[in-house]
N, C-alpha and C. Protein backbone atom coordinates (compact mmCIF):
# COMPACT_ATOMS: atom_id res chain seq x y z
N UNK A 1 27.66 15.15 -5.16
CA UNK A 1 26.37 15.01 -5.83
C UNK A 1 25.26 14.99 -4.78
N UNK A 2 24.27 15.59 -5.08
CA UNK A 2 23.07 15.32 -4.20
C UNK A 2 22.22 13.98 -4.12
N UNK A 3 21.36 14.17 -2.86
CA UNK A 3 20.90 12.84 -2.26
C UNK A 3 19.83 12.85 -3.09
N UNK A 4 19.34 11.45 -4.28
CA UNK A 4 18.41 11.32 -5.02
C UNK A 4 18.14 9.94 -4.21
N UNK A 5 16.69 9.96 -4.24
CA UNK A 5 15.83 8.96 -3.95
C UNK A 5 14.46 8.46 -5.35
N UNK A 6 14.55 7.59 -5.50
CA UNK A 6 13.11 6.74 -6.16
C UNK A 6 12.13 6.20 -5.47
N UNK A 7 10.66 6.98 -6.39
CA UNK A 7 9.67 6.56 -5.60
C UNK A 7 8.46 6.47 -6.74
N UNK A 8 7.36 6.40 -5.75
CA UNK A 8 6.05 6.78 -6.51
C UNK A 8 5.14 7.87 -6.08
N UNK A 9 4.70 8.51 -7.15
CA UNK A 9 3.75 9.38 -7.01
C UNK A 9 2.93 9.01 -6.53
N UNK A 10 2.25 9.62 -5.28
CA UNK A 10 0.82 9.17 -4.67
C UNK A 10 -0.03 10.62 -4.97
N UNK A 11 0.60 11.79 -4.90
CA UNK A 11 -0.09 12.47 -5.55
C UNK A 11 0.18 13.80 -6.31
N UNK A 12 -0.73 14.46 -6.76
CA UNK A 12 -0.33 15.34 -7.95
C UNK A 12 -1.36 16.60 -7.66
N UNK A 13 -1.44 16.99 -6.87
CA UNK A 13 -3.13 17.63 -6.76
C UNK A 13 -2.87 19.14 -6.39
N UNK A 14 -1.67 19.35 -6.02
CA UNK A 14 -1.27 20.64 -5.74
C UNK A 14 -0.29 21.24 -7.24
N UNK A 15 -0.32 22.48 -7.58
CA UNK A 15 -0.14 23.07 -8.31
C UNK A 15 1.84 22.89 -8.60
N UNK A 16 2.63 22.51 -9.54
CA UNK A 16 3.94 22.82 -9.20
C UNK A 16 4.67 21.45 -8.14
N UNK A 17 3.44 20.48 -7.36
CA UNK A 17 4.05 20.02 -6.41
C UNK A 17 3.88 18.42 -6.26
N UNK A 18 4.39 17.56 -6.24
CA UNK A 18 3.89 16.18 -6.05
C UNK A 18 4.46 15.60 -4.71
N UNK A 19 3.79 14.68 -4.07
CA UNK A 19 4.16 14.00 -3.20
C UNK A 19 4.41 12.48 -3.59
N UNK A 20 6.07 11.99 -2.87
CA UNK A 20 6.76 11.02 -3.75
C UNK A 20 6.88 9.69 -2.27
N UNK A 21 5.92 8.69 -2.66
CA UNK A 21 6.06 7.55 -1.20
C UNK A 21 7.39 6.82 -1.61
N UNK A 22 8.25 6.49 -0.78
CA UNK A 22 9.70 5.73 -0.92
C UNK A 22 9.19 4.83 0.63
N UNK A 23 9.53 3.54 -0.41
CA UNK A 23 9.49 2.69 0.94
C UNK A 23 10.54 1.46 0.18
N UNK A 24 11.03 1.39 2.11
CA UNK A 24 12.60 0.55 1.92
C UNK A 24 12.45 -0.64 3.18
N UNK A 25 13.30 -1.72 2.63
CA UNK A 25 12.82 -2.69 3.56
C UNK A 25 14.08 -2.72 4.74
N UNK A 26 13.36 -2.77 5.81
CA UNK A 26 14.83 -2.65 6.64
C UNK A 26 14.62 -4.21 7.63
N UNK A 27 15.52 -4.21 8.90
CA UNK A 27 15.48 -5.77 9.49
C UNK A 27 15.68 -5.08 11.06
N UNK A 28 14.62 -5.35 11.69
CA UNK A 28 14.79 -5.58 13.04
C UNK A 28 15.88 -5.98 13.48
N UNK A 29 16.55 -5.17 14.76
CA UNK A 29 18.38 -5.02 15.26
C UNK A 29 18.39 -6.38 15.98
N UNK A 30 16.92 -6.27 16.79
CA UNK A 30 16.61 -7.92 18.21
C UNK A 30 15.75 -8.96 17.11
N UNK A 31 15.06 -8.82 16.61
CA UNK A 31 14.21 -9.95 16.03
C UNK A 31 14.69 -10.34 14.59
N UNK A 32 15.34 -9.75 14.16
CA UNK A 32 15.82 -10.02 12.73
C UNK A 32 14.62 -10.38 11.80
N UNK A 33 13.60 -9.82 11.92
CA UNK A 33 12.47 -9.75 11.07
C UNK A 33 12.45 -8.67 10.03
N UNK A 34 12.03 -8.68 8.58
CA UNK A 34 12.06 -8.06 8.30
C UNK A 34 10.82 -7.16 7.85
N UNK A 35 10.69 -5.67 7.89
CA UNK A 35 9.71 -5.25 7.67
C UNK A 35 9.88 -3.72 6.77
N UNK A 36 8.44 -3.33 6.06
CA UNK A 36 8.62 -2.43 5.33
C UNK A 36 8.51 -0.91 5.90
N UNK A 37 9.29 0.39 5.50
CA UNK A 37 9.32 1.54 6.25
C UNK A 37 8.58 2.29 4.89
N UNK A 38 7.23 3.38 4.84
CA UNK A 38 7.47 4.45 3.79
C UNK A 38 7.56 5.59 4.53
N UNK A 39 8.02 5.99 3.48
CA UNK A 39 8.04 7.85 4.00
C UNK A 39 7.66 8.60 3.00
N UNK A 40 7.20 9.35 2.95
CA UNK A 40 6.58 10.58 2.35
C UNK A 40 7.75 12.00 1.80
N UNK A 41 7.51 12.36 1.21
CA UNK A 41 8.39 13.32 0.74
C UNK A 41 7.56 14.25 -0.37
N UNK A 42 7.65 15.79 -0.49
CA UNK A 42 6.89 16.53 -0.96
C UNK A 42 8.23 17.11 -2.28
N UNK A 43 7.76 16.89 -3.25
CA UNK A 43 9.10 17.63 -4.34
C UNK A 43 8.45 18.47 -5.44
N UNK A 44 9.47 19.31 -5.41
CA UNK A 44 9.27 20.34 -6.69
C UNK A 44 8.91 19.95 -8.08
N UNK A 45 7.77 20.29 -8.88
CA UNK A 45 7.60 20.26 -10.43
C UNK A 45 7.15 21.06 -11.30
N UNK A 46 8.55 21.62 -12.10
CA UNK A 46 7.82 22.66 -12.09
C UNK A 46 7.03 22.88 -13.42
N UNK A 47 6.87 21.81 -14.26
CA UNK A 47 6.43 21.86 -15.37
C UNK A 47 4.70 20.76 -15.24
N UNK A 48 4.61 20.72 -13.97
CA UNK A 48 3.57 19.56 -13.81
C UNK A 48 3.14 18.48 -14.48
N UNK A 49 4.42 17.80 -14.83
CA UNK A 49 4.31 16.43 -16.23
C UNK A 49 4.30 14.94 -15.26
N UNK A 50 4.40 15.27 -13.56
CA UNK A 50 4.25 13.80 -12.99
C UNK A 50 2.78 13.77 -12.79
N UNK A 51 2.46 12.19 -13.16
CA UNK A 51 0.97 12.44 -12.95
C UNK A 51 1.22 11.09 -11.29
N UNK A 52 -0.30 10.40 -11.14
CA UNK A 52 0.08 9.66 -9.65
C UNK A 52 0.11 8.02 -10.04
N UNK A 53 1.03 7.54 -9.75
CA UNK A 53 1.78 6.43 -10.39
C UNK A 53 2.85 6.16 -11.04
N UNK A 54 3.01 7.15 -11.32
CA UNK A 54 4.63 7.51 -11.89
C UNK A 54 5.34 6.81 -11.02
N UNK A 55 6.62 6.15 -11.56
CA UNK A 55 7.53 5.93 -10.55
C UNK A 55 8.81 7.27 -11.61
N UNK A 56 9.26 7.96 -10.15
CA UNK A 56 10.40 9.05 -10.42
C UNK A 56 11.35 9.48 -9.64
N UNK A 57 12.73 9.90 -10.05
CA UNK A 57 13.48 10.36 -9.60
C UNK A 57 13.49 11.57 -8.77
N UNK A 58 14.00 11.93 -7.92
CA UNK A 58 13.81 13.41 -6.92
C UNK A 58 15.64 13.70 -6.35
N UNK A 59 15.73 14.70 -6.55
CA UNK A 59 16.86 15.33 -5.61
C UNK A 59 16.62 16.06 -4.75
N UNK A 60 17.69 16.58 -3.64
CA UNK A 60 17.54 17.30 -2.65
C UNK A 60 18.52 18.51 -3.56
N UNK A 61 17.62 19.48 -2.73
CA UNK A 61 18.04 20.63 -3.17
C UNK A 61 17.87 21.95 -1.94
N UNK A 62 18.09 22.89 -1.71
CA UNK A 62 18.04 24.01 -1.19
C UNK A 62 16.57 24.06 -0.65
N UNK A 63 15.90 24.25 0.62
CA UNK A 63 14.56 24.16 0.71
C UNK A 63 13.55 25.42 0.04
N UNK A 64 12.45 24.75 -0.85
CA UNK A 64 11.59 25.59 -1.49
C UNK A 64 10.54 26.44 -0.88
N UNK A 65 10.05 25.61 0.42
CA UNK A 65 9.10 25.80 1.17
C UNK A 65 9.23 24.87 2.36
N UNK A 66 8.35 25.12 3.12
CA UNK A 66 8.51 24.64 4.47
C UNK A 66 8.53 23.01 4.41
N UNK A 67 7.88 22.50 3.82
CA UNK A 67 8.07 20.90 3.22
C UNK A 67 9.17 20.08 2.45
N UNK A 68 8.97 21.55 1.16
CA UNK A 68 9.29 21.10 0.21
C UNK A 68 11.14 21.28 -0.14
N UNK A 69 12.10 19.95 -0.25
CA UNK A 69 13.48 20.38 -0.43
C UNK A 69 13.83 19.46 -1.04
N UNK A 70 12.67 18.97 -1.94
CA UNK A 70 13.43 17.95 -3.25
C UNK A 70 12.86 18.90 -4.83
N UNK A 71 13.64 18.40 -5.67
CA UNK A 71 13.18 18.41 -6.92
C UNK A 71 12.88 17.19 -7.92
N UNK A 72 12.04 17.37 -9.13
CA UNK A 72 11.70 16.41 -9.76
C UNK A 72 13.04 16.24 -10.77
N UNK A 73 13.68 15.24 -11.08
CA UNK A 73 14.62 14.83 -12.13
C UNK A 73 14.29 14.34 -13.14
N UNK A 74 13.80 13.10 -13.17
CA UNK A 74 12.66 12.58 -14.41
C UNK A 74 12.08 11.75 -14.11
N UNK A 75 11.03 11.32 -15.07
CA UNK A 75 10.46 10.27 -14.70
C UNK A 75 10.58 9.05 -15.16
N UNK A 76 10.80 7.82 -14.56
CA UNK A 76 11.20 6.64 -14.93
C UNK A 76 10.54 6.09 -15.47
N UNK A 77 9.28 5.82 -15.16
CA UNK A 77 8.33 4.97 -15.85
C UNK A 77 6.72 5.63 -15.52
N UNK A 78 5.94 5.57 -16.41
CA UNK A 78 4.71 6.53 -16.35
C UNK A 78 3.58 5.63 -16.29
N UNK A 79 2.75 5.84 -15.24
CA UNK A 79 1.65 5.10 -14.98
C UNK A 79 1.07 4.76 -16.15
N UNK A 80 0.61 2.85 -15.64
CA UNK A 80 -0.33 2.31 -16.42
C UNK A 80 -1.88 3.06 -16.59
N UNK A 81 -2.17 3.45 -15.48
CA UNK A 81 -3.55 3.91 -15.25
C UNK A 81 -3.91 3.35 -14.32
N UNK A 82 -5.32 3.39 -13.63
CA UNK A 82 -5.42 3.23 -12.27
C UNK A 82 -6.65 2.29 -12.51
N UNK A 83 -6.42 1.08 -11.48
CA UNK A 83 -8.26 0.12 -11.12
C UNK A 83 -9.15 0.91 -10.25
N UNK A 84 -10.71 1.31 -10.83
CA UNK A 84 -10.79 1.59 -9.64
C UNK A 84 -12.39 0.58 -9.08
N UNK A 85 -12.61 0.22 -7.95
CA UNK A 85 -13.31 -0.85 -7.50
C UNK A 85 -14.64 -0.16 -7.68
N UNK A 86 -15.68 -0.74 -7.94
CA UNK A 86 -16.99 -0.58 -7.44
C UNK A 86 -17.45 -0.70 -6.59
N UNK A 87 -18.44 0.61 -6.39
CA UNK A 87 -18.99 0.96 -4.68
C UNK A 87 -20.03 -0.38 -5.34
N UNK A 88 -19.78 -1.04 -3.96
CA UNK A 88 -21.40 -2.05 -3.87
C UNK A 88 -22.44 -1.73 -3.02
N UNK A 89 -23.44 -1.84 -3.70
CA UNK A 89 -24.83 -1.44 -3.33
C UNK A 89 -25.86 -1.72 -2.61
């Protein structure tokens, strides 16, 4: 089976394409602290139904483009909608 990862949409802005942040907590080898890693990942959509907040599934697949070597699977849970702050004046 292929390597699927869960994440969130940070964005949606390219045509066909979303970018999916996965962040995992790992532990320092000498300090045993623990701290958070994200990574970025660019995946295939080809019906453009992730919007940004989504949390969704992705597989690896055959590379599409120079970035791109995941696909979209589904989506788990679909953004609430977004806060957004006021510029102060």
């Amino acid at each position: 089976m292929a390597h699927t990862l869960i994440g969130t949409v940070i964005s949606d802005k390219r045509d066909k394409t979303i970018t999916v942040s996965i962040a995992s907590r790992e532990t320092h080898p000498l300090y045993r602290k623990q701290y958070t890693k994200t990574r970025k990942y660019t995946a295939h959509d080809e019906k453009n139904e992730a919007k940004v907040g989504d949390r969704v599934e992705i597989s690896e697949i055959r590379p599409i483009s120079k970035t791109k070597a995941y696909n979209l699977v589904k989506i788990i849970e679909k953004s609430r909608g977004r806060v957004e702050l006021k510029e102060e004046v």
